[in-house]
PDB file of N, CA and C in Angstrom:
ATOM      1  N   UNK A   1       0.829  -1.182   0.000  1.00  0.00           N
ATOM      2  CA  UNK A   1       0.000   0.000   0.000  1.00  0.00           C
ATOM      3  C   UNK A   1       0.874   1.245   0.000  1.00  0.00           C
ATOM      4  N   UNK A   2       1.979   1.198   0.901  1.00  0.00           N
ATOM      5  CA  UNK A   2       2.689   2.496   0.706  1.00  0.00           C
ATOM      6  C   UNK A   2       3.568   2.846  -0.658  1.00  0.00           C
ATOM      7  N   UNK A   3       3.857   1.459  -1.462  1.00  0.00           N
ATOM      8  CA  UNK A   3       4.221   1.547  -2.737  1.00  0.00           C
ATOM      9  C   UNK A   3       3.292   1.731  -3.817  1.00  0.00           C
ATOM     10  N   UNK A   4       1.926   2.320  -3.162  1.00  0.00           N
ATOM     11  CA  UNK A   4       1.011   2.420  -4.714  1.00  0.00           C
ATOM     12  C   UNK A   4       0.483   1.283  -4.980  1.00  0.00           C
ATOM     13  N   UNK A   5       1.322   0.170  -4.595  1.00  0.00           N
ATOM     14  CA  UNK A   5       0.627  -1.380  -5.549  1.00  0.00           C
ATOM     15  C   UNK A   5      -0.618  -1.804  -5.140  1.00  0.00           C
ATOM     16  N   UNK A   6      -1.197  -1.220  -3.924  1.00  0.00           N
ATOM     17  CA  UNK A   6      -2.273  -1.750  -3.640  1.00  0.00           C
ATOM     18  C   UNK A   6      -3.351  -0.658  -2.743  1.00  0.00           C
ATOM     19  N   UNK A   7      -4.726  -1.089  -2.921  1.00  0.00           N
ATOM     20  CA  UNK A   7      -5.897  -0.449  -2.345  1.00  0.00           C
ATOM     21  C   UNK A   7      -5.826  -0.995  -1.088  1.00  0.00           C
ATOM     22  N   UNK A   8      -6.575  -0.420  -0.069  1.00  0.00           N
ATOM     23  CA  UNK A   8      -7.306  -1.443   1.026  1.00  0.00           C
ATOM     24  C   UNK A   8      -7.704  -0.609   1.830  1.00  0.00           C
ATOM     25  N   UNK A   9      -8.959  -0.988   2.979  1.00  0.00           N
ATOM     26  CA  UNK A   9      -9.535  -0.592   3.927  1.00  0.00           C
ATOM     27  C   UNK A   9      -9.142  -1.548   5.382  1.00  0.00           C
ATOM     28  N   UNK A  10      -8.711  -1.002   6.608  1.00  0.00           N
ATOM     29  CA  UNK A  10      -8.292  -1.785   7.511  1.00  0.00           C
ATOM     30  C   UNK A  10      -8.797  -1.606   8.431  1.00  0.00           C
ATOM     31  N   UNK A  11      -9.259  -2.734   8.728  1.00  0.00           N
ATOM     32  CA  UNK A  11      -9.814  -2.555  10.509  1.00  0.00           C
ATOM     33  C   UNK A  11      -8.933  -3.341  11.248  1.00  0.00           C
ATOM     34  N   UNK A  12      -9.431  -3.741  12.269  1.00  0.00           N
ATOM     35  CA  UNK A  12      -9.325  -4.235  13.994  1.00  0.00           C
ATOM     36  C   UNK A  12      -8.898  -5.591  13.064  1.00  0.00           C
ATOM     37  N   UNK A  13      -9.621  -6.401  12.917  1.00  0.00           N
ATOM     38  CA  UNK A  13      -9.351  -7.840  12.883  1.00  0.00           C
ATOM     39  C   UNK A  13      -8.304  -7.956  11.019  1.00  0.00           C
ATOM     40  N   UNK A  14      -8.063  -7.270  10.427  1.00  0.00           N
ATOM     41  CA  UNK A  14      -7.814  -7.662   9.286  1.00  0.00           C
ATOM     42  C   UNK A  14      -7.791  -6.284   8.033  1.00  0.00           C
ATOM     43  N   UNK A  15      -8.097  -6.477   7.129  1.00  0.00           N
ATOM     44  CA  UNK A  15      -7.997  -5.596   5.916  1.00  0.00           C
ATOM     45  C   UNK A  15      -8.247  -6.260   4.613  1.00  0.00           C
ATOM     46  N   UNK A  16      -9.214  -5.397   3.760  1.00  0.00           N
ATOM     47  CA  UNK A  16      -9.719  -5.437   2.611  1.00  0.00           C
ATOM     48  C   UNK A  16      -8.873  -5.038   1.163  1.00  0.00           C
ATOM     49  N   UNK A  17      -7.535  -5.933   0.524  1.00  0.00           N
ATOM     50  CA  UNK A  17      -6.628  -5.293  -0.238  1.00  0.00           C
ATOM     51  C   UNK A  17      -7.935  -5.860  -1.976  1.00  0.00           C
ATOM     52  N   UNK A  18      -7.220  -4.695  -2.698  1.00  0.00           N
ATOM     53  CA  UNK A  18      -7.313  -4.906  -4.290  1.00  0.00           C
ATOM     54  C   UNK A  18      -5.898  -4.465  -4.697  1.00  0.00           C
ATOM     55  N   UNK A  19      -5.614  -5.377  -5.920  1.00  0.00           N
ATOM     56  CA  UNK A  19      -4.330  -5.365  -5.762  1.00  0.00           C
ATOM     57  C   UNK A  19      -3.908  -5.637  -7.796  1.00  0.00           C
ATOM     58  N   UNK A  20      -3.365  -5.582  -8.598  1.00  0.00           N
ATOM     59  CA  UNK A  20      -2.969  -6.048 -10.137  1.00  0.00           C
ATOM     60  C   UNK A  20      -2.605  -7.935  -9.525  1.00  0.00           C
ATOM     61  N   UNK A  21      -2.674  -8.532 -10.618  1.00  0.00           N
ATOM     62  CA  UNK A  21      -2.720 -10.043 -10.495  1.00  0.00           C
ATOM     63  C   UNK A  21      -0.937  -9.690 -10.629  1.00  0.00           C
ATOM     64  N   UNK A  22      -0.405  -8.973 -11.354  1.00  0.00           N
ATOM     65  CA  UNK A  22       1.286  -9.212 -11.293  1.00  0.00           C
ATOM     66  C   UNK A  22       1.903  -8.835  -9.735  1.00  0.00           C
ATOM     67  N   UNK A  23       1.066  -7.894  -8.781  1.00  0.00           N
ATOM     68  CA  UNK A  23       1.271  -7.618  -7.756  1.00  0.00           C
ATOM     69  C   UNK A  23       1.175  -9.190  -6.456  1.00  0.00           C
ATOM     70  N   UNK A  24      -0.014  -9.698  -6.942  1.00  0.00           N
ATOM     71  CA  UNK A  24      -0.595 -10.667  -6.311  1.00  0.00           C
ATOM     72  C   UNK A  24       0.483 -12.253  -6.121  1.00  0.00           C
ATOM     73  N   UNK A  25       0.910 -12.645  -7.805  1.00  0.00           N
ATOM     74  CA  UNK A  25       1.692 -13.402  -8.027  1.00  0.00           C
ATOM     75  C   UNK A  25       3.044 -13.199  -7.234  1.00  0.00           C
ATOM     76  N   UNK A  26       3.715 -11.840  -7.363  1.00  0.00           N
ATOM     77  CA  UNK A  26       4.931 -11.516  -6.677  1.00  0.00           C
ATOM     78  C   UNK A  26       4.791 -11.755  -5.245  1.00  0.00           C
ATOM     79  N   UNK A  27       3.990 -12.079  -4.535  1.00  0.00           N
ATOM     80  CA  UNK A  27       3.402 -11.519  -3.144  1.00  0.00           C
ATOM     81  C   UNK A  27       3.701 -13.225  -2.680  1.00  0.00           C
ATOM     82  N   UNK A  28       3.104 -13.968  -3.651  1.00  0.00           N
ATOM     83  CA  UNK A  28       2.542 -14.951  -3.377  1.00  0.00           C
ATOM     84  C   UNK A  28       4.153 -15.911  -3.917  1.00  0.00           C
ATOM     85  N   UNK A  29       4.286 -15.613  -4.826  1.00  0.00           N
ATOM     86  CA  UNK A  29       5.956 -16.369  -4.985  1.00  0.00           C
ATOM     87  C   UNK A  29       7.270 -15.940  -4.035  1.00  0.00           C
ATOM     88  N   UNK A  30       7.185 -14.759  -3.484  1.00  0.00           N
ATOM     89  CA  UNK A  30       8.109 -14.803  -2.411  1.00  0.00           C
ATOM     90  C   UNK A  30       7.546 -15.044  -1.048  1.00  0.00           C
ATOM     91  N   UNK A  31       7.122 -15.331  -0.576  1.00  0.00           N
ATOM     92  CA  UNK A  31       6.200 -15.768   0.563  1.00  0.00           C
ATOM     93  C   UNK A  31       5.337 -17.075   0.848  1.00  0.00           C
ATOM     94  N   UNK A  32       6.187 -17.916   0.369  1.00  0.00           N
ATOM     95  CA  UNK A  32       5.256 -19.244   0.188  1.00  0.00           C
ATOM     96  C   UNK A  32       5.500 -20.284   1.537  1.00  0.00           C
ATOM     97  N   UNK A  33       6.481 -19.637   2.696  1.00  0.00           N
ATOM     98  CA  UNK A  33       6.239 -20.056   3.886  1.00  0.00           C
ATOM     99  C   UNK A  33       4.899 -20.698   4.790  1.00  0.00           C
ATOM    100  N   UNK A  34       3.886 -19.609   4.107  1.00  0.00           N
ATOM    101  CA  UNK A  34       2.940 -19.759   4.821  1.00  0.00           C
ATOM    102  C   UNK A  34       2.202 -20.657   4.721  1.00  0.00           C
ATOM    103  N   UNK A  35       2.629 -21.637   3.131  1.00  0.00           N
ATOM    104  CA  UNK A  35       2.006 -22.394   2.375  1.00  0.00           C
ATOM    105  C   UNK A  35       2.166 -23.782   2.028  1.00  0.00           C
ATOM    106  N   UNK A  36       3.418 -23.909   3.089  1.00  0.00           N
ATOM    107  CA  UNK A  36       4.159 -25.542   3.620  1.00  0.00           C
ATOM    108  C   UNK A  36       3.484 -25.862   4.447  1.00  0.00           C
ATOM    109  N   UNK A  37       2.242 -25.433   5.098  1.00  0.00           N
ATOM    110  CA  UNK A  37       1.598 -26.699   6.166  1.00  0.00           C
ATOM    111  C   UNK A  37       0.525 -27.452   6.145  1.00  0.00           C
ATOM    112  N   UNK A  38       0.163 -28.535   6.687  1.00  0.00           N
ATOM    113  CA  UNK A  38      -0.242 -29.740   6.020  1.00  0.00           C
ATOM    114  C   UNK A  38      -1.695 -29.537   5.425  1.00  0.00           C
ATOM    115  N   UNK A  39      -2.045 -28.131   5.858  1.00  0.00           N
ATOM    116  CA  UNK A  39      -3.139 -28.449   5.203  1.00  0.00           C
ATOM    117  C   UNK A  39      -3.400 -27.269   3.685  1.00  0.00           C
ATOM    118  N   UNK A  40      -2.260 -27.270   3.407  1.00  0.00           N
ATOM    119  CA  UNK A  40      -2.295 -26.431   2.237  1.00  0.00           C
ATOM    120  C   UNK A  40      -2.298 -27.327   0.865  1.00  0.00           C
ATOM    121  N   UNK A  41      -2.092 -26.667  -0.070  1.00  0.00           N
ATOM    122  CA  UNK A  41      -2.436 -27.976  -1.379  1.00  0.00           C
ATOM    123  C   UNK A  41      -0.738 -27.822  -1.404  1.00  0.00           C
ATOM    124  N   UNK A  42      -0.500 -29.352  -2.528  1.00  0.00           N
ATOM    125  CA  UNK A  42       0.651 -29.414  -3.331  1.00  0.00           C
ATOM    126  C   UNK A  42       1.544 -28.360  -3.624  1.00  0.00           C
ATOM    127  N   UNK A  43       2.779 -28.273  -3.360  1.00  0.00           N
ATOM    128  CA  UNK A  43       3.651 -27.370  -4.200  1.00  0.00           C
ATOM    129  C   UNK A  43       3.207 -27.335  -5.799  1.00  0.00           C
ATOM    130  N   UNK A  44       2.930 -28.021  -6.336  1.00  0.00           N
ATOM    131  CA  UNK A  44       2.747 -28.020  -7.562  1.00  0.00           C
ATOM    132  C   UNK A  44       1.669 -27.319  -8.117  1.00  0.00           C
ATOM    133  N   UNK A  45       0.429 -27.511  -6.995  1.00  0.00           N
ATOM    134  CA  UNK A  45      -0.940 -27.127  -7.207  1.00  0.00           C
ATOM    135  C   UNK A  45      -0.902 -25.641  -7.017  1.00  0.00           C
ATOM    136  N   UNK A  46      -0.151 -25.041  -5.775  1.00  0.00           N
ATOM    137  CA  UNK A  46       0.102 -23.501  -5.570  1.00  0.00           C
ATOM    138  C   UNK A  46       0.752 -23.284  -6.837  1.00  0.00           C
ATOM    139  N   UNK A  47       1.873 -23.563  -7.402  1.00  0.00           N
ATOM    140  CA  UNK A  47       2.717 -23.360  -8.499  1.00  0.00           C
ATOM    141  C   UNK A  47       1.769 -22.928 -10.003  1.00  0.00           C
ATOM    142  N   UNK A  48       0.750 -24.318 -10.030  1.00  0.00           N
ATOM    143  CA  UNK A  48      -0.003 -23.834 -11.171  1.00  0.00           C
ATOM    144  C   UNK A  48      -1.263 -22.847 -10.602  1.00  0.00           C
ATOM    145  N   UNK A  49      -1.528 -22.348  -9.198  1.00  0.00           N
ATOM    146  CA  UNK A  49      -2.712 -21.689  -9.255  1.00  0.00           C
ATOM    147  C   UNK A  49      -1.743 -19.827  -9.447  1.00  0.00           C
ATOM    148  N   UNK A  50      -0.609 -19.525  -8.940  1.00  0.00           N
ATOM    149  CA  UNK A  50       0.156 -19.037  -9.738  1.00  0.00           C
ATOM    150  C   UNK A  50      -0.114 -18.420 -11.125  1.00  0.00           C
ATOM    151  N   UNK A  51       0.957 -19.277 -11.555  1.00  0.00           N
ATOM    152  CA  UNK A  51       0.554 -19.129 -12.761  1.00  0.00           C
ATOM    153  C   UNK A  51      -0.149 -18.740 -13.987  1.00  0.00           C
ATOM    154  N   UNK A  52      -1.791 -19.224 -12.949  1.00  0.00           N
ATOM    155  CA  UNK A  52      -2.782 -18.951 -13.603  1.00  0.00           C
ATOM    156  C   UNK A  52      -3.216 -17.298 -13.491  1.00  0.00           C
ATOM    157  N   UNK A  53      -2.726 -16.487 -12.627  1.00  0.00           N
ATOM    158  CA  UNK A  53      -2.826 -15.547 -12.078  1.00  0.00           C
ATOM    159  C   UNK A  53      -2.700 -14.037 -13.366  1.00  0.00           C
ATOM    160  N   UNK A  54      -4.149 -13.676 -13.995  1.00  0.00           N
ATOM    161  CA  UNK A  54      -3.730 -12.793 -14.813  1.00  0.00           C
ATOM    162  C   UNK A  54      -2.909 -11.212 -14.543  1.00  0.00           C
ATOM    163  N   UNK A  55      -1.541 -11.271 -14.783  1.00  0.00           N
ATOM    164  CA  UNK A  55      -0.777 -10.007 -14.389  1.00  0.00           C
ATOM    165  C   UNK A  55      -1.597  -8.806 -14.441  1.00  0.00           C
ATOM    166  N   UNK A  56      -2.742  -8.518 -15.340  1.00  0.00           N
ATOM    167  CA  UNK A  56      -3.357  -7.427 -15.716  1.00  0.00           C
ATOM    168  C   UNK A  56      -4.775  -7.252 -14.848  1.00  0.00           C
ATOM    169  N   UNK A  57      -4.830  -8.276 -14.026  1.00  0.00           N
ATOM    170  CA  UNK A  57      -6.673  -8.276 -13.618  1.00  0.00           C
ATOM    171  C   UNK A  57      -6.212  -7.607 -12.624  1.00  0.00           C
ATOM    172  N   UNK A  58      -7.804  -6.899 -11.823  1.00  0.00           N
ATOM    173  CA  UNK A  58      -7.262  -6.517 -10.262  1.00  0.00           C
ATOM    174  C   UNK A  58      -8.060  -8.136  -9.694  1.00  0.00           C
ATOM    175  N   UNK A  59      -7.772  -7.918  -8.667  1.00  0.00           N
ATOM    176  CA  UNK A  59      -7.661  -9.185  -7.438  1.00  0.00           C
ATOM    177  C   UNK A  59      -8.129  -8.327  -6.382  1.00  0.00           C
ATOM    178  N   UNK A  60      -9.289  -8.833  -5.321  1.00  0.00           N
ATOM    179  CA  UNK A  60      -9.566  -8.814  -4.174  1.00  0.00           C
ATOM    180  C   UNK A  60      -8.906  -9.867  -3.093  1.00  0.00           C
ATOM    181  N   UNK A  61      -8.185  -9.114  -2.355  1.00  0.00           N
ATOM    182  CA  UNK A  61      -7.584 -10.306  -1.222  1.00  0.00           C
ATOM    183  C   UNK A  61      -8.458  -9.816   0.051  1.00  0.00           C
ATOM    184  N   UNK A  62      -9.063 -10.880   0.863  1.00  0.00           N
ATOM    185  CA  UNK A  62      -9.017 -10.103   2.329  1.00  0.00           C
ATOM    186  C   UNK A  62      -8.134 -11.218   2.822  1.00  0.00           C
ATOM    187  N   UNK A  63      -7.559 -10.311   4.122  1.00  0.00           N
ATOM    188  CA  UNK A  63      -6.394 -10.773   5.414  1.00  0.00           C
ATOM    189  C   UNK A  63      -7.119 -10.632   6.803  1.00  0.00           C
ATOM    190  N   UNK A  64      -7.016 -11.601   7.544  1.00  0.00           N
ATOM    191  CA  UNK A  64      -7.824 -11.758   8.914  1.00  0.00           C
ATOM    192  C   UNK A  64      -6.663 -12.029   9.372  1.00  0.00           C
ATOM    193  N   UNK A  65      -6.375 -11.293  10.997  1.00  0.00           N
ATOM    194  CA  UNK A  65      -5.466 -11.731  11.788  1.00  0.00           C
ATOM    195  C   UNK A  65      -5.810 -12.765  12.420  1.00  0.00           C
ATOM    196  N   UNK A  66      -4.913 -13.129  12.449  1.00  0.00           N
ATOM    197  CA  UNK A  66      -4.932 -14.821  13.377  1.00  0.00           C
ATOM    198  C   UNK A  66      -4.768 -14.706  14.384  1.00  0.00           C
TER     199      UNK A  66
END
């Protein structure tokens, strides 16, 4: 957000981002820590959902604190 790349509204528990799918992909390929535990899909399956990720669309993410 402070780089421009992204929208969002934030509250108490979390935040409402919109974001470019090339923003989304980058986010999501350096940060894939979060995405080794057992109940996440395949490396392979994150890899192709990736992928699939159009650089040009916007994307709605929401984030809930844990």
């Amino acid at each position: 957000m402070r780089e421009g790349k992204a929208t969002s509204t934030v509250g108490a528990a979390g935040c409402d981002l919109t974001m470019k799918g090339a923003v989304l992909a980058e986010i999501l390929t350096s940060s894939r820590s979060g995405l080794s535990d057992p109940y996440s899909s395949t490396p392979h399956a994150v890899a192709d959902f990736i992928a699939g990720i159009d650089p040009d669309a916007d994307y709605y993410v929401g984030a809930v604190e844990v």
